[in-house]
PDB file of N, CA and C in Angstrom:
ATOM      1  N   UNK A   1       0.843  -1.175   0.000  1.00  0.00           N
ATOM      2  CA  UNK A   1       0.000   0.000   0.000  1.00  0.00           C
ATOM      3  C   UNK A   1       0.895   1.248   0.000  1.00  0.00           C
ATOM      4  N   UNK A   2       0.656   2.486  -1.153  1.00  0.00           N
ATOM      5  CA  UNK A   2       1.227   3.521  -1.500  1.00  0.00           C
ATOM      6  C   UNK A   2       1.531   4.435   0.280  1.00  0.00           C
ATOM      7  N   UNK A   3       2.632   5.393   0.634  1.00  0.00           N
ATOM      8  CA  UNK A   3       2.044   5.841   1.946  1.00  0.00           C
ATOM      9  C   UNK A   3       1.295   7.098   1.327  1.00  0.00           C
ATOM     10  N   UNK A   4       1.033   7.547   2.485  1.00  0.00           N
ATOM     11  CA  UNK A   4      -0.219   9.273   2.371  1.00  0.00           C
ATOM     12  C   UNK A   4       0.517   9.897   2.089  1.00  0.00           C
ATOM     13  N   UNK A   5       0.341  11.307   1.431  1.00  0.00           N
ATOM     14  CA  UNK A   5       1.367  12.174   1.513  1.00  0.00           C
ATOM     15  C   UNK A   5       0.720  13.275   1.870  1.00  0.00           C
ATOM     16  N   UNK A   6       1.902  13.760   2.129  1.00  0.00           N
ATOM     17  CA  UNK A   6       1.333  15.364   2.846  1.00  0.00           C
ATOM     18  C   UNK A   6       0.880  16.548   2.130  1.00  0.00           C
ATOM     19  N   UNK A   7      -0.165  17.089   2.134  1.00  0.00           N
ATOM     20  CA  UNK A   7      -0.715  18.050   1.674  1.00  0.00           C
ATOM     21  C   UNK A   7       0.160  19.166   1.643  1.00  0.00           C
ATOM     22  N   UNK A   8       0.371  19.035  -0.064  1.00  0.00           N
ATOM     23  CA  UNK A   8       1.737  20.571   0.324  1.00  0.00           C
ATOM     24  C   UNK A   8       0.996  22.064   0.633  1.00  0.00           C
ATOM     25  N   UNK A   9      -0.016  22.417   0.133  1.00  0.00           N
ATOM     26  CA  UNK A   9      -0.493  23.346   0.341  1.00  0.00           C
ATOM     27  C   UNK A   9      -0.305  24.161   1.870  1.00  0.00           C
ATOM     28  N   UNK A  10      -1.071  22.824   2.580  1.00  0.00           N
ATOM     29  CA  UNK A  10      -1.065  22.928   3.947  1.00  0.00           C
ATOM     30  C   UNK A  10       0.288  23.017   4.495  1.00  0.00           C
ATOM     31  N   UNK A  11       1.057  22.442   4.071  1.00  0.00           N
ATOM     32  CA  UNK A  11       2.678  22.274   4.596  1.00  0.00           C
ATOM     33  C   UNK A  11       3.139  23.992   4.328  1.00  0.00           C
ATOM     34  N   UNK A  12       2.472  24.515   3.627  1.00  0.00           N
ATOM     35  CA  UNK A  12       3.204  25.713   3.087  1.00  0.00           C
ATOM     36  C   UNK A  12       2.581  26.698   4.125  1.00  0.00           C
ATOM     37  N   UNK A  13       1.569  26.485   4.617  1.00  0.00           N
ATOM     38  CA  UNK A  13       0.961  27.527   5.514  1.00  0.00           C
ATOM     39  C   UNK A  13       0.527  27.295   7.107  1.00  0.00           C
ATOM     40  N   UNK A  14       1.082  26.195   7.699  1.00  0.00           N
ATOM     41  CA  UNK A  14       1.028  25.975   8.938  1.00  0.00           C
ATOM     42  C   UNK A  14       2.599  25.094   9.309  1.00  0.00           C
ATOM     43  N   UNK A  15       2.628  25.298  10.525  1.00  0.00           N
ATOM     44  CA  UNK A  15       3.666  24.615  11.329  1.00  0.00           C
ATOM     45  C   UNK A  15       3.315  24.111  12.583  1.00  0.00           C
ATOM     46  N   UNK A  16       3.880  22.788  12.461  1.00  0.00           N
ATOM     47  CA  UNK A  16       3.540  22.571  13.789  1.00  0.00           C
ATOM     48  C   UNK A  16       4.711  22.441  15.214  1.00  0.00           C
ATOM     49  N   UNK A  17       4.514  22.920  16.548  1.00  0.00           N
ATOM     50  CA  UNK A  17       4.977  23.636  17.154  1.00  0.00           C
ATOM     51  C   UNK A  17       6.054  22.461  18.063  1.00  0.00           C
ATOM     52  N   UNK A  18       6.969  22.419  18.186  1.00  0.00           N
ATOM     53  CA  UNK A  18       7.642  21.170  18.997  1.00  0.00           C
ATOM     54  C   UNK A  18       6.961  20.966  20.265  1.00  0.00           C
ATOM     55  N   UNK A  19       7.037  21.983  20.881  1.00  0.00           N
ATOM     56  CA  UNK A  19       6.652  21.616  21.986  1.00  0.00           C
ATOM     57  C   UNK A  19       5.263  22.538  22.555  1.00  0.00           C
ATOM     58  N   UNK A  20       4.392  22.384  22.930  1.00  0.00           N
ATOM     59  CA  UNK A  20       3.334  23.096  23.285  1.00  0.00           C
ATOM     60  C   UNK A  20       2.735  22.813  24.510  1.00  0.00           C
ATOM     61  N   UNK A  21       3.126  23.103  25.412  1.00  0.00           N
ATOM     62  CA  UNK A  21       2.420  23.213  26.935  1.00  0.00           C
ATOM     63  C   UNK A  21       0.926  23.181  27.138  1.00  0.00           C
ATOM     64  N   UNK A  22       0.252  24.484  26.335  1.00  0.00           N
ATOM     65  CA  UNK A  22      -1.094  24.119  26.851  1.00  0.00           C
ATOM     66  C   UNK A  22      -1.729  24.335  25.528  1.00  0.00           C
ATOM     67  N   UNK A  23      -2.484  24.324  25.255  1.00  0.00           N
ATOM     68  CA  UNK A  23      -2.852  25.401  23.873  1.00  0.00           C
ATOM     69  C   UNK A  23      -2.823  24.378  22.494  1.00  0.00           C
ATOM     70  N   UNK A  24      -2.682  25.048  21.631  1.00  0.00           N
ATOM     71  CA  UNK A  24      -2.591  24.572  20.112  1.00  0.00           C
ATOM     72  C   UNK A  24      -1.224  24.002  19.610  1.00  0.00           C
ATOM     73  N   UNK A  25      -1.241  23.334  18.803  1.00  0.00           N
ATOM     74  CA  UNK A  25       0.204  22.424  18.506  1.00  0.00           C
ATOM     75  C   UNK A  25       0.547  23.243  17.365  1.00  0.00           C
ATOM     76  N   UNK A  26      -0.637  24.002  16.692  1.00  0.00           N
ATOM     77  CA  UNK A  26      -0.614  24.062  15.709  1.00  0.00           C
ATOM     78  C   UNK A  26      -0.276  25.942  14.875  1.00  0.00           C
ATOM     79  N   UNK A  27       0.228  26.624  14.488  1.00  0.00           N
ATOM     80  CA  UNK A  27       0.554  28.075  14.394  1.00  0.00           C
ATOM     81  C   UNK A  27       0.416  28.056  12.593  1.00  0.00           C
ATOM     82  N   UNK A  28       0.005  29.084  12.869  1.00  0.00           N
ATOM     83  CA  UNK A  28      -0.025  29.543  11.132  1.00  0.00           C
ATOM     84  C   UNK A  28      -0.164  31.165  10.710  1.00  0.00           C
ATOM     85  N   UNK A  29      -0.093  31.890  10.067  1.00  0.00           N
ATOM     86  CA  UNK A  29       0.509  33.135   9.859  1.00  0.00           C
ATOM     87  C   UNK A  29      -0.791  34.038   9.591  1.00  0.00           C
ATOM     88  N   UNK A  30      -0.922  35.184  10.015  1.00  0.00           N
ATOM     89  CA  UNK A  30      -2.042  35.449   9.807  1.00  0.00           C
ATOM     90  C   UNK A  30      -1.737  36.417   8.755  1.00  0.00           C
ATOM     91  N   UNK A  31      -3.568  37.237   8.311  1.00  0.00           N
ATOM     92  CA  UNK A  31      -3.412  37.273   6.967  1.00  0.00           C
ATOM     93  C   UNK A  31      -3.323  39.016   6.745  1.00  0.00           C
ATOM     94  N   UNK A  32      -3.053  39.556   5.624  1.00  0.00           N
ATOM     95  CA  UNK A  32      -2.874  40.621   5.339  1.00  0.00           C
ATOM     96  C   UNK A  32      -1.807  41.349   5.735  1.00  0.00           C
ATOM     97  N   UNK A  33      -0.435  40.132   6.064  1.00  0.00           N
ATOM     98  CA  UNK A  33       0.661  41.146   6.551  1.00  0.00           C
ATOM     99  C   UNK A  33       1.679  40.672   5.677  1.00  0.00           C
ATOM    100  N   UNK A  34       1.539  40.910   4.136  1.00  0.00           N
ATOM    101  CA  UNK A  34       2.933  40.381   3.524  1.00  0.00           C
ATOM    102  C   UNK A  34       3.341  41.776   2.800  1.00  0.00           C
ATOM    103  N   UNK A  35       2.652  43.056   2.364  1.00  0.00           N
ATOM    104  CA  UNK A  35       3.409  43.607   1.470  1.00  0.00           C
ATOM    105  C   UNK A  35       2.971  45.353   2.115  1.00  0.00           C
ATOM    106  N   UNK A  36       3.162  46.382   1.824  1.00  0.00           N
ATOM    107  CA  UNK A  36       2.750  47.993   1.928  1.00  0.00           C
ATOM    108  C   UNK A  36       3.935  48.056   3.335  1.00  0.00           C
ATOM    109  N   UNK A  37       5.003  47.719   3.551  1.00  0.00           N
ATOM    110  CA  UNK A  37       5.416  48.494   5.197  1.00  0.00           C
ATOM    111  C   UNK A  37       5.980  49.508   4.718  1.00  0.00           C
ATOM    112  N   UNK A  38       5.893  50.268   3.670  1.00  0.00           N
ATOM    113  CA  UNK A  38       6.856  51.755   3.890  1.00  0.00           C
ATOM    114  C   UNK A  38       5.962  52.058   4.853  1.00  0.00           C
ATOM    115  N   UNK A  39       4.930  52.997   4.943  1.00  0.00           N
ATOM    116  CA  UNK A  39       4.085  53.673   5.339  1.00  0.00           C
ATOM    117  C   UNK A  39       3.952  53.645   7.403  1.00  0.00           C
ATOM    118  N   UNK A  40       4.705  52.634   7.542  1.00  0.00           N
ATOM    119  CA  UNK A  40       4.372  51.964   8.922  1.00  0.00           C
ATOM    120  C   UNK A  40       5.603  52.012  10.036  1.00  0.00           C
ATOM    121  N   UNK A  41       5.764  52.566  10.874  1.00  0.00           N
ATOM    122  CA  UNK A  41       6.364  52.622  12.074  1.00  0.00           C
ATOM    123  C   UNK A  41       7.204  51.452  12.292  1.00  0.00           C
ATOM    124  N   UNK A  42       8.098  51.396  12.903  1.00  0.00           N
ATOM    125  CA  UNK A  42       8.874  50.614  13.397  1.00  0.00           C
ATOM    126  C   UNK A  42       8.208  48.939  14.388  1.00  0.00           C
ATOM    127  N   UNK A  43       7.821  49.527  15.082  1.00  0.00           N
ATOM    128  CA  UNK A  43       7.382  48.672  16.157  1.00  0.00           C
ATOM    129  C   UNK A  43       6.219  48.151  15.328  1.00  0.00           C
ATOM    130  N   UNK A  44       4.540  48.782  14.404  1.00  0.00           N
ATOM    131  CA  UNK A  44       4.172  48.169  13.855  1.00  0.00           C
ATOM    132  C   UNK A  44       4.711  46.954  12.445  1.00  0.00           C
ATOM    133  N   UNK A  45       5.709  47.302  11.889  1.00  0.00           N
ATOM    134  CA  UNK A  45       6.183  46.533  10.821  1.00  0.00           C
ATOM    135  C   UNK A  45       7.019  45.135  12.171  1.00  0.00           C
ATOM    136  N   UNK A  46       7.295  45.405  12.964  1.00  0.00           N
ATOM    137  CA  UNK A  46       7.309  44.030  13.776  1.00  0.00           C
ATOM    138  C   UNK A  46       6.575  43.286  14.136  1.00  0.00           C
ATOM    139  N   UNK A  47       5.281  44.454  14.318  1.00  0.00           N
ATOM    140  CA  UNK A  47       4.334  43.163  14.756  1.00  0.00           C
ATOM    141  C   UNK A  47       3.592  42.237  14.028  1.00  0.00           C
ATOM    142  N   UNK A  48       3.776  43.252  12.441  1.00  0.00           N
ATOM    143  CA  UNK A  48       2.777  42.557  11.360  1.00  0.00           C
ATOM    144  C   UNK A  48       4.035  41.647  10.619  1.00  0.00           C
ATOM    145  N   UNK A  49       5.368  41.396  11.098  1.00  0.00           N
ATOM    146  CA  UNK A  49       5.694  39.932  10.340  1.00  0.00           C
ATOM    147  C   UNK A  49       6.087  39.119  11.596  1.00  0.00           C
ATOM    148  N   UNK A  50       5.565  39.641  12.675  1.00  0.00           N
ATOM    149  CA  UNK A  50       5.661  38.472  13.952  1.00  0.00           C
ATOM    150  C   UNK A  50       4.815  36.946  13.844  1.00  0.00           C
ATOM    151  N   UNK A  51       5.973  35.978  14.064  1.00  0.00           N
ATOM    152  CA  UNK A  51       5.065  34.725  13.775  1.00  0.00           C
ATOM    153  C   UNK A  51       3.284  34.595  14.097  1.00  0.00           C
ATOM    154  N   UNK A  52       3.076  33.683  13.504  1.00  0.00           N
ATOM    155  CA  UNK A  52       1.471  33.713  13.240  1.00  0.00           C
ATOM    156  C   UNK A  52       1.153  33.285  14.915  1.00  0.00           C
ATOM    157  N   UNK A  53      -0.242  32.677  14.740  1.00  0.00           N
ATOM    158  CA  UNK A  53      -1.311  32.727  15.723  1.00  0.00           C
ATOM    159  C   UNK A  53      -1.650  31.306  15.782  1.00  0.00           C
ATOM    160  N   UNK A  54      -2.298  31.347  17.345  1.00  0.00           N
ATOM    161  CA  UNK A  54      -2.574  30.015  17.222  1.00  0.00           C
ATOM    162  C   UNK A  54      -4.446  29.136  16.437  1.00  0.00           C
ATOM    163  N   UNK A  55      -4.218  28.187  16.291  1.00  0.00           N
ATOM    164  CA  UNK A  55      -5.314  27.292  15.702  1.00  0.00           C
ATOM    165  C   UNK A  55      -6.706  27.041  16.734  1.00  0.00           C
ATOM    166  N   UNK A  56      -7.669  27.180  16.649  1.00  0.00           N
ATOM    167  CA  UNK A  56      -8.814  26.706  17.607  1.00  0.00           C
ATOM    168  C   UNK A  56      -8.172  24.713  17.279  1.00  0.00           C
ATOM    169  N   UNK A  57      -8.796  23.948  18.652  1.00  0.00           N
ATOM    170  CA  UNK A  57      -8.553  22.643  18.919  1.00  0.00           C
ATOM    171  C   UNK A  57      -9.524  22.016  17.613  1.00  0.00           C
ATOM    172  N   UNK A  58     -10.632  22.423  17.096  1.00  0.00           N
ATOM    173  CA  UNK A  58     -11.209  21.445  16.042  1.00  0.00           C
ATOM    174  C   UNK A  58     -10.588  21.724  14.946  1.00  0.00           C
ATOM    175  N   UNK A  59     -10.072  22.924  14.246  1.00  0.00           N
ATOM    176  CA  UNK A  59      -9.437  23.135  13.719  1.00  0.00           C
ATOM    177  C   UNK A  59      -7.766  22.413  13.336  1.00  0.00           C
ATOM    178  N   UNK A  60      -7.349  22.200  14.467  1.00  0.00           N
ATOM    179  CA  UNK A  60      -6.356  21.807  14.837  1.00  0.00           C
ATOM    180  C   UNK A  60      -6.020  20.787  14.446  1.00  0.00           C
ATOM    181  N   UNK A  61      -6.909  20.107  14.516  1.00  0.00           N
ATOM    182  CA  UNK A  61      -7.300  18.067  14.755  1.00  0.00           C
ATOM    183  C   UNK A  61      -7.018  17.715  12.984  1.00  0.00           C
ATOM    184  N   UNK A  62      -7.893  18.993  11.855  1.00  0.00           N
ATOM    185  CA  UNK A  62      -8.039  18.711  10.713  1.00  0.00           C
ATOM    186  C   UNK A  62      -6.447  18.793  10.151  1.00  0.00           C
ATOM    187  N   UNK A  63      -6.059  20.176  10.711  1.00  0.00           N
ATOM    188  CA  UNK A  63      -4.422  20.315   9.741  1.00  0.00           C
ATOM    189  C   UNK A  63      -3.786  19.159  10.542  1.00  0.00           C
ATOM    190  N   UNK A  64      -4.097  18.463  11.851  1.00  0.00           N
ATOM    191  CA  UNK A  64      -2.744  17.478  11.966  1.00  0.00           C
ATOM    192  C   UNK A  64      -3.404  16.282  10.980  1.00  0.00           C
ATOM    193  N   UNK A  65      -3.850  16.133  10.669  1.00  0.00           N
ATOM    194  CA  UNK A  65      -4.332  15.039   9.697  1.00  0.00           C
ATOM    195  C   UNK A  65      -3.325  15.098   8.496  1.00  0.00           C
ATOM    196  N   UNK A  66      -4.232  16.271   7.871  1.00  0.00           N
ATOM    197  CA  UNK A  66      -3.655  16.708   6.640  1.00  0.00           C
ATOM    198  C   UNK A  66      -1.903  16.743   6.104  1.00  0.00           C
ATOM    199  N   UNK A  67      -1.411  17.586   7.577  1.00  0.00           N
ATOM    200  CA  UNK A  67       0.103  17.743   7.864  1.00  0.00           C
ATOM    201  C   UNK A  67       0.182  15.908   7.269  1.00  0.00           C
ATOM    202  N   UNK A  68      -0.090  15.027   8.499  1.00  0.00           N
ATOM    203  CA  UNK A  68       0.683  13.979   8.476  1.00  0.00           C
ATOM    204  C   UNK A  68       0.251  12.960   7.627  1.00  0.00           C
ATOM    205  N   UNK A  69      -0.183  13.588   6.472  1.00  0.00           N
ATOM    206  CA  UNK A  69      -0.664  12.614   5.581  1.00  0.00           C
ATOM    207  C   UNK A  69      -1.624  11.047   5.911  1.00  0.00           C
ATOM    208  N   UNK A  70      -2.695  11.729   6.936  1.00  0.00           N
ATOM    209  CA  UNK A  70      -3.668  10.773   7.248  1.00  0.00           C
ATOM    210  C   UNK A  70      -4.186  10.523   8.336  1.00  0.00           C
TER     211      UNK A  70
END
C-alpha cells in the first residue's frame, strides 16, 4: 500500500509547534501582513511579520491530519 502524503499546500501555511504546553500544537501566519510596510512605524512593521497565531482545537485536529498525511 502507497504511503499518504502530505498536503503541500497545507505544509506551506502551517507549522507545527515542537513543543506546546497548553494550547494549540498548531501556528499559522495570519493574513494581510505580507506587502505595503513603507508607510508603517517601526514597532508596527514588527508586529505585522511576527510569527502567526494560534489554531482553535477542532481546527487543529483537521491540519494534523492533513500535515501527516492521514
Amino acid at each position: 500500500m502507497p504511503k499518504m502524503k502530505t498536503h503541500s499546500g497545507a505544509a506551506k501555511r502551517f507549522r507545527v509547534r515542537k513543543k506546546a504546553k497548553k494550547g494549540s500544537k498548531v501556528k499559522c501566519r495570519s493574513s494581510n501582513r505580507g506587502h505595503n510596510f513603507g508607510a508603517e512605524n517601526r514597532s508596527t512593521k514588527r508586529r505585522r511579520k511576527s510569527p502567526g497565531k494560534s489554531l482553535a482545537p477542532a481546527d487543529e485536529k483537521k491540519i494534523l491530519i492533513v500535515l501527516n498525511g492521514g
